[in-house]
Protein backbone atom coordinates (compact mmCIF):
# COMPACT_ATOMS: atom_id res chain seq x y z
CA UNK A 1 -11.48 34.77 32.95
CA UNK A 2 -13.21 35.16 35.98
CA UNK A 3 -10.21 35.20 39.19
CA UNK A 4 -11.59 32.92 41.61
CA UNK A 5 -10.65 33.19 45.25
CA UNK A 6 -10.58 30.47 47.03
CA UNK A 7 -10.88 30.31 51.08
CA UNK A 8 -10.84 27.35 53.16
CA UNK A 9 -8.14 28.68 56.18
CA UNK A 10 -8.67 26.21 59.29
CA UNK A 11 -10.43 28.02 62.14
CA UNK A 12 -8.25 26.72 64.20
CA UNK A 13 -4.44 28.31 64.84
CA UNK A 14 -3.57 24.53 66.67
CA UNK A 15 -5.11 22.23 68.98
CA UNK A 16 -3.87 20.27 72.00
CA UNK A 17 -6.00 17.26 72.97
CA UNK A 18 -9.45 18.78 73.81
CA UNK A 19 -8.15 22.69 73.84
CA UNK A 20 -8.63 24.15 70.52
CA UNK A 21 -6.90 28.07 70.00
CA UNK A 22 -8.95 29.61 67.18
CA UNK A 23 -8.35 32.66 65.49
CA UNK A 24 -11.58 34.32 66.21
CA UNK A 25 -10.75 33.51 69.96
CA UNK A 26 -7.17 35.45 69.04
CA UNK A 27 -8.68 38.42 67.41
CA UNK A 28 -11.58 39.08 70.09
CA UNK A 29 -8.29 39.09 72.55
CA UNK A 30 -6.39 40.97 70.36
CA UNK A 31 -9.17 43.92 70.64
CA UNK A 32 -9.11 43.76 74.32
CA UNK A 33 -5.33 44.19 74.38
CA UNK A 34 -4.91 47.20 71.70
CA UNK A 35 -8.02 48.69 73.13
CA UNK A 36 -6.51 48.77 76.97
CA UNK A 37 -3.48 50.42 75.44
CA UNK A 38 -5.13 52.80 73.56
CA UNK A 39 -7.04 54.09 76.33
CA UNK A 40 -3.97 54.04 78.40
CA UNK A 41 -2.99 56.66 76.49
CA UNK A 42 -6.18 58.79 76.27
CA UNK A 43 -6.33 58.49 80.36
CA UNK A 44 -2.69 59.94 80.27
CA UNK A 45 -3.28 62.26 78.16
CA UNK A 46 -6.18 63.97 80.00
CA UNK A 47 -5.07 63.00 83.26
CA UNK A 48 -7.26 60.87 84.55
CA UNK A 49 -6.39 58.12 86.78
CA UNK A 50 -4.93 55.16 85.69
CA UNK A 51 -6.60 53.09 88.52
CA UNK A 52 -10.10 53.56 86.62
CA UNK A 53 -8.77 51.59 83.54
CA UNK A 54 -8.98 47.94 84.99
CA UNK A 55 -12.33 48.71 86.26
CA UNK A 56 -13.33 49.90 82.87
CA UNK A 57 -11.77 46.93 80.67
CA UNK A 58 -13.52 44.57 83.32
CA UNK A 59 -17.10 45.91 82.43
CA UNK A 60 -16.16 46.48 79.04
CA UNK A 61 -15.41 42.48 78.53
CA UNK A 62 -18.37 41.96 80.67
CA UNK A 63 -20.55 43.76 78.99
CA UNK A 64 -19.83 42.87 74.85
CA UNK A 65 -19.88 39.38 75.98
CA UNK A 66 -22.95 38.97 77.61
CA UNK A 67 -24.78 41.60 75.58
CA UNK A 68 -23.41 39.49 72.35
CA UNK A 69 -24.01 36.43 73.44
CA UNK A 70 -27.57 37.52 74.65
CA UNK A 71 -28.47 39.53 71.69
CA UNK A 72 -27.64 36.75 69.47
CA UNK A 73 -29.86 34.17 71.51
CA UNK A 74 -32.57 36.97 71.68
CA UNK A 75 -32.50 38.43 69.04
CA UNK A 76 -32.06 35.45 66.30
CA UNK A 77 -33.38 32.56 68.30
CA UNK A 78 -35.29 33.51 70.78
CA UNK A 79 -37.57 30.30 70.76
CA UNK A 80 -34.97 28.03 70.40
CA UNK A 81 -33.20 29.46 73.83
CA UNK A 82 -35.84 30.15 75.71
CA UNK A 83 -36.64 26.23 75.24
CA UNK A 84 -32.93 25.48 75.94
CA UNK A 85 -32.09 28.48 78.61
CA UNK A 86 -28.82 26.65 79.73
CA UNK A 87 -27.03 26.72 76.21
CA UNK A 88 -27.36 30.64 76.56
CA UNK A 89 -24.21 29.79 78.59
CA UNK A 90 -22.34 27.55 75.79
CA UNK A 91 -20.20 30.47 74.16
CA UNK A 92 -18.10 27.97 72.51
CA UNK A 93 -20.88 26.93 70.20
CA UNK A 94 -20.53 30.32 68.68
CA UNK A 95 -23.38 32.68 68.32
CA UNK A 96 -22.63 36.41 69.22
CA UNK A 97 -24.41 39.26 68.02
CA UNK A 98 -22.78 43.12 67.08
CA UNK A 99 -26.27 45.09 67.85
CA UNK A 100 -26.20 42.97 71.48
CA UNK A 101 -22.76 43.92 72.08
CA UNK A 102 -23.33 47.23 71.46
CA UNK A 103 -26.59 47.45 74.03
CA UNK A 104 -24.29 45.37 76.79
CA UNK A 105 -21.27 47.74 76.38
CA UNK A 106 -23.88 50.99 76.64
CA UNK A 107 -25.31 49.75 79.97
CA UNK A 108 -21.86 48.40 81.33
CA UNK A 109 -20.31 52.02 80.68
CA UNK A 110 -23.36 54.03 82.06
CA UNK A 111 -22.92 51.60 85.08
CA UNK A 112 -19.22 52.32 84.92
CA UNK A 113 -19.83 56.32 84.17
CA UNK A 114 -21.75 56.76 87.84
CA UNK A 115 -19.07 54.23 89.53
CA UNK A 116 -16.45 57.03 88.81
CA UNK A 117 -18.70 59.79 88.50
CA UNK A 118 -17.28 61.13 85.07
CA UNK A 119 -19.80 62.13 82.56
CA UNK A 120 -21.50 59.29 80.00
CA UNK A 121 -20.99 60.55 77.44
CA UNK A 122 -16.89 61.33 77.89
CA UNK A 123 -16.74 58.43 78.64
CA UNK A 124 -18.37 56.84 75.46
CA UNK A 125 -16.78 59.49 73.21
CA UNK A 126 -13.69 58.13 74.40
CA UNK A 127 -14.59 53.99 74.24
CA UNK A 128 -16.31 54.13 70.35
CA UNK A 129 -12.62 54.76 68.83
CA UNK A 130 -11.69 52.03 70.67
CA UNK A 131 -14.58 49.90 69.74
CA UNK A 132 -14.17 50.46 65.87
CA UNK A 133 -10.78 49.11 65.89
CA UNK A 134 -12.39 46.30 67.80
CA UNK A 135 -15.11 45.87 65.23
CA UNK A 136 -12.51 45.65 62.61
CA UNK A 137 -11.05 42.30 64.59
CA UNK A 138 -13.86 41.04 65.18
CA UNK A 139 -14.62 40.65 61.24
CA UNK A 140 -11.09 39.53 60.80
CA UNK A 141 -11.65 36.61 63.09
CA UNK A 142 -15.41 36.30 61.32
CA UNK A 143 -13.13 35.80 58.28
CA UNK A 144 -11.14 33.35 59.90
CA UNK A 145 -14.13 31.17 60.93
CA UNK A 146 -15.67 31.22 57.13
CA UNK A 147 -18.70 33.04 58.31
CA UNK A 148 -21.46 36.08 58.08
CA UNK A 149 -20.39 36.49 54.50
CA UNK A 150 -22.52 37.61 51.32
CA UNK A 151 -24.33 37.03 48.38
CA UNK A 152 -22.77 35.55 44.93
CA UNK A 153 -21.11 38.00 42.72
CA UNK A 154 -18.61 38.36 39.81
CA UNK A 155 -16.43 40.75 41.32
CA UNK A 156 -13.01 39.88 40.86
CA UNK A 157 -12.54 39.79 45.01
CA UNK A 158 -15.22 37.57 45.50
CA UNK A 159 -14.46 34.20 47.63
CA UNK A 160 -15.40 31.04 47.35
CA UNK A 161 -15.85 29.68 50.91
CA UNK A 162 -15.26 26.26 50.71
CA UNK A 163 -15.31 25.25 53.96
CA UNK A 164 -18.87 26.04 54.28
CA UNK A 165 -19.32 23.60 51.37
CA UNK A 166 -19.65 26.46 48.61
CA UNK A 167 -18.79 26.79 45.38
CA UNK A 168 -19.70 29.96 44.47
CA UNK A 169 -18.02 33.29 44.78
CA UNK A 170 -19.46 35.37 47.35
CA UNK A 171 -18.98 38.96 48.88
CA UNK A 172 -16.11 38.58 51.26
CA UNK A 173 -18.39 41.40 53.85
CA UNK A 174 -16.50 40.71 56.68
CA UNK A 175 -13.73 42.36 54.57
CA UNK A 176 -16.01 44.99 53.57
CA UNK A 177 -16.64 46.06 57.09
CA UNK A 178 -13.50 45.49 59.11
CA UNK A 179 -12.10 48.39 56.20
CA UNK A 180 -15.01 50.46 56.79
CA UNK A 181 -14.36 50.03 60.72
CA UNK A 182 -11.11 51.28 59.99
CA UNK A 183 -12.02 54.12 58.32
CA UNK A 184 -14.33 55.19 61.47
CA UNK A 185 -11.59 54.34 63.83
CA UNK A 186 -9.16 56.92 61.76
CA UNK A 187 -11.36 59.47 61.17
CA UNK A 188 -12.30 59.43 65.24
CA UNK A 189 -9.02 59.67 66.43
CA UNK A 190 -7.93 62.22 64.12
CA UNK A 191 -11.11 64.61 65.52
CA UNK A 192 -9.71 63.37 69.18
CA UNK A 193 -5.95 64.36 68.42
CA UNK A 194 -6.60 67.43 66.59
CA UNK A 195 -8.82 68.81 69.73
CA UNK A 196 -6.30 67.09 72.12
CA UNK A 197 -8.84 65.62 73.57
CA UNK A 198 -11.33 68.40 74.12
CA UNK A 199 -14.23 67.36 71.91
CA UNK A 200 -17.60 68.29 72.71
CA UNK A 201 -19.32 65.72 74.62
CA UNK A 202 -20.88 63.00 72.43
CA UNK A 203 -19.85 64.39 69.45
CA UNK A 204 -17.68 61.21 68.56
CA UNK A 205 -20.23 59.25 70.15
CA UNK A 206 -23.17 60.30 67.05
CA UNK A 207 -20.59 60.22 64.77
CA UNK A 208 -19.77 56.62 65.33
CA UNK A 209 -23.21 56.01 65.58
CA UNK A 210 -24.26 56.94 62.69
CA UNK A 211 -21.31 55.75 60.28
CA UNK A 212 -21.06 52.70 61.24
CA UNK A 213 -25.06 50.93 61.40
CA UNK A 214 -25.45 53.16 58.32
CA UNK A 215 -22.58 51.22 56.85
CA UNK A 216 -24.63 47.98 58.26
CA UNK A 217 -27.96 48.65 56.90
CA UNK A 218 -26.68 48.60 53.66
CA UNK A 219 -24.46 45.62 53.56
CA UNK A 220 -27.11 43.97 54.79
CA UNK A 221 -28.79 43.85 51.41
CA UNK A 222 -25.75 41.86 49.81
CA UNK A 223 -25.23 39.27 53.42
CA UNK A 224 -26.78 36.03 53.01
CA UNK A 225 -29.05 35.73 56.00
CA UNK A 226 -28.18 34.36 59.43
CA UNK A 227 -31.15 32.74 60.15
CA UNK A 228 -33.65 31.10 58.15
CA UNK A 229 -36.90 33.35 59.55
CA UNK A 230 -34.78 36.20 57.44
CA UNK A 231 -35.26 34.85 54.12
CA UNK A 232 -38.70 36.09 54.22
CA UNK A 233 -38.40 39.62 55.78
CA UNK A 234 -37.95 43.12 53.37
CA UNK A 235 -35.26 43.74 55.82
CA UNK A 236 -33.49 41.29 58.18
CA UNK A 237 -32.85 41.48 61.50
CA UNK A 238 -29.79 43.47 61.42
CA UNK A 239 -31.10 46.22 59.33
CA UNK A 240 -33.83 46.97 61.61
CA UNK A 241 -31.78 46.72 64.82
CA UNK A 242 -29.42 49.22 62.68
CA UNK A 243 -31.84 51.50 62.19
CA UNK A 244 -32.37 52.72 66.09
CA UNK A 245 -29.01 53.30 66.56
CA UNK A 246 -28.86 55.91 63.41
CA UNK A 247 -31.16 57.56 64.45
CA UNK A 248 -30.39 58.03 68.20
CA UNK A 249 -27.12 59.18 66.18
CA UNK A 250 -28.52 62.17 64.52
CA UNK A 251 -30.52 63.20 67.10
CA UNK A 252 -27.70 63.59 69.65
CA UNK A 253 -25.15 65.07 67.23
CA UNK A 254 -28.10 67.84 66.50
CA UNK A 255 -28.67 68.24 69.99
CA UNK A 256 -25.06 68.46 70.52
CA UNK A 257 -23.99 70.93 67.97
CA UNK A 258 -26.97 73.40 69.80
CA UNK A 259 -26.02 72.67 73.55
CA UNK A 260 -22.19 71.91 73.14
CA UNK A 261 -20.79 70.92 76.19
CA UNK A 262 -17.10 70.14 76.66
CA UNK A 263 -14.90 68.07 78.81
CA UNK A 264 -12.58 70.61 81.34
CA UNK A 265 -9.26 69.94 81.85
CA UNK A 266 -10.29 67.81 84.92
CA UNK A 267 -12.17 64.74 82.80
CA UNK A 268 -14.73 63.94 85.77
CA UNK A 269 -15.82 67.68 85.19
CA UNK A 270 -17.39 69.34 82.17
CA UNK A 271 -17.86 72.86 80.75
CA UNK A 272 -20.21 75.10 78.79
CA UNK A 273 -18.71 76.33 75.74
CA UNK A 274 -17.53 79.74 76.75
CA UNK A 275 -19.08 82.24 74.50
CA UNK A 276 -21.15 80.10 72.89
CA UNK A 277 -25.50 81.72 73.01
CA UNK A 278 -26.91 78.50 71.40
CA UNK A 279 -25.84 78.91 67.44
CA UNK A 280 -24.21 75.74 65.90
CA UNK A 281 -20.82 74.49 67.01
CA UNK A 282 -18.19 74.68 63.90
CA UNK A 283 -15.57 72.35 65.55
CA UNK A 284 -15.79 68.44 65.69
């Protein structure tokens, strides 16, 4: 017999009056908070002043929740919000977008990156570890709310999400990608401890790249679609938002690997690999 999961968990952790705490809201904190302290410890590590760290978390929340919240209105409904420009502003309707937050926290650490003049890509190198545990909350709290889950199946994990007034078990995929975010965010740190911090520049940057919106083009194919204009398209939105970001991937991890630069002992600073005539770099 077929196990049947059923989940119907309220959204909501408790309410008072009008104020609602939800666990989406929770886990979206909860990324902010490991991530600062996980970067406290990279900026100790290398030495690099602690002072920069505020400024950085204060672009970083900036950035993912504008570029979210404006990829999702841009990229999924553009018509709608361009009709209706003020609800752009009502975040508590829900509507936030991975591929957005991923373009906002880009241009709010290139912003950052000339602020302190340290080099981009250290500094990204550095943030996408911290990002894929982020990822992996975010899905959690996606989880939470019932939502961006997939197709029917007859796997004996699927879930039957009756809150959204199914009855059918479906591919719990925020489950499938908060493990696979995981995965990245193990795999990263491991390359950053093992090289105690002296990775070649943008190396972890391609990597994450490329492992995780490969990961997302292809659970795309078993996600129900978002929006209704999907239902029609070979691939849906987020598959071909996914696909620039692989391949920006693997071009900068080949350019890296021929001109590896990395970071000196003083972060803001970088170095050419000593001894190193152009041939392919070995190390991660």
């Amino acid at each position: 017999m077929l196990l049947q999961i059923i989940w119907d968990p309220s959204p909501e952790i408790f309410r008072i009056g009008a104020i609602a705490v939800r666990w989406y809201g929770l886990f979206f904190a909860l990324s902010f908070v490991l991530g600062y302290y996980l970067f406290l410890k990279f900026f100790k590590k290398e030495q690099v002043p602690v002072e920069e760290l505020d400024l950085l978390t204060m672009y970083m929340v900036v950035g993912t929740i504008v570029g979210a919240r404006l990829g999702h209105c841009f990229f999924y409904e553009p018509q709608y919000f361009l009709s209706h420009p003020v609800e752009i502003l009502y975040i508590w309707q829900g509507g936030l977008a991975s591929h957005g937050a991923a373009i906002g926290i880009l241009l709010a650490l290139w912003y950052f990156s000339k602020k302190v003049q340290r080099p981009f890509l250290w500094v990204v190198d550095r943030i996408v570890i911290v990002v894929a545990l982020a990822g992996a909350c975010i899905r959690l709290g996606n989880l939470m709310n019932s939502e961006i889950y997939g197709n029917p199946t007859s796997l004996p994990w699927g879930m039957i999400f009756s809150l959204r007034g199914e009855t059918l078990p479906k591919h719990p995929t925020q489950i499938y990608e908060a493990l696979w975010c995981l995965v990245i965010f193990t795999l990263l740190y491991l390359i950053y401890q093992r090289k105690g911090g002296k990775t070649v520049n943008g190396r972890l940057f391609s990597l994450f790249l490329i492992l995780l919106f490969t990961f997302r083009f292809f659970v795309e194919f078993i996600k129900e679609p978002q929006e209704a204009f999907e239902a029609t398209m070979a691939l849906n939105m987020g598959q071909i938002l996914s696909i620039p970001f692989v391949l920006a991937g693997i071009f900068l991890l080949t350019y890296v690997a021929y001109h590896p630069v990395i970071a000196s002992e003083i972060p803001g600073r970088a170095t050419k690999k000593p001894g190193n005539t152009g041939r392919k770099a070995r190390s991660l």
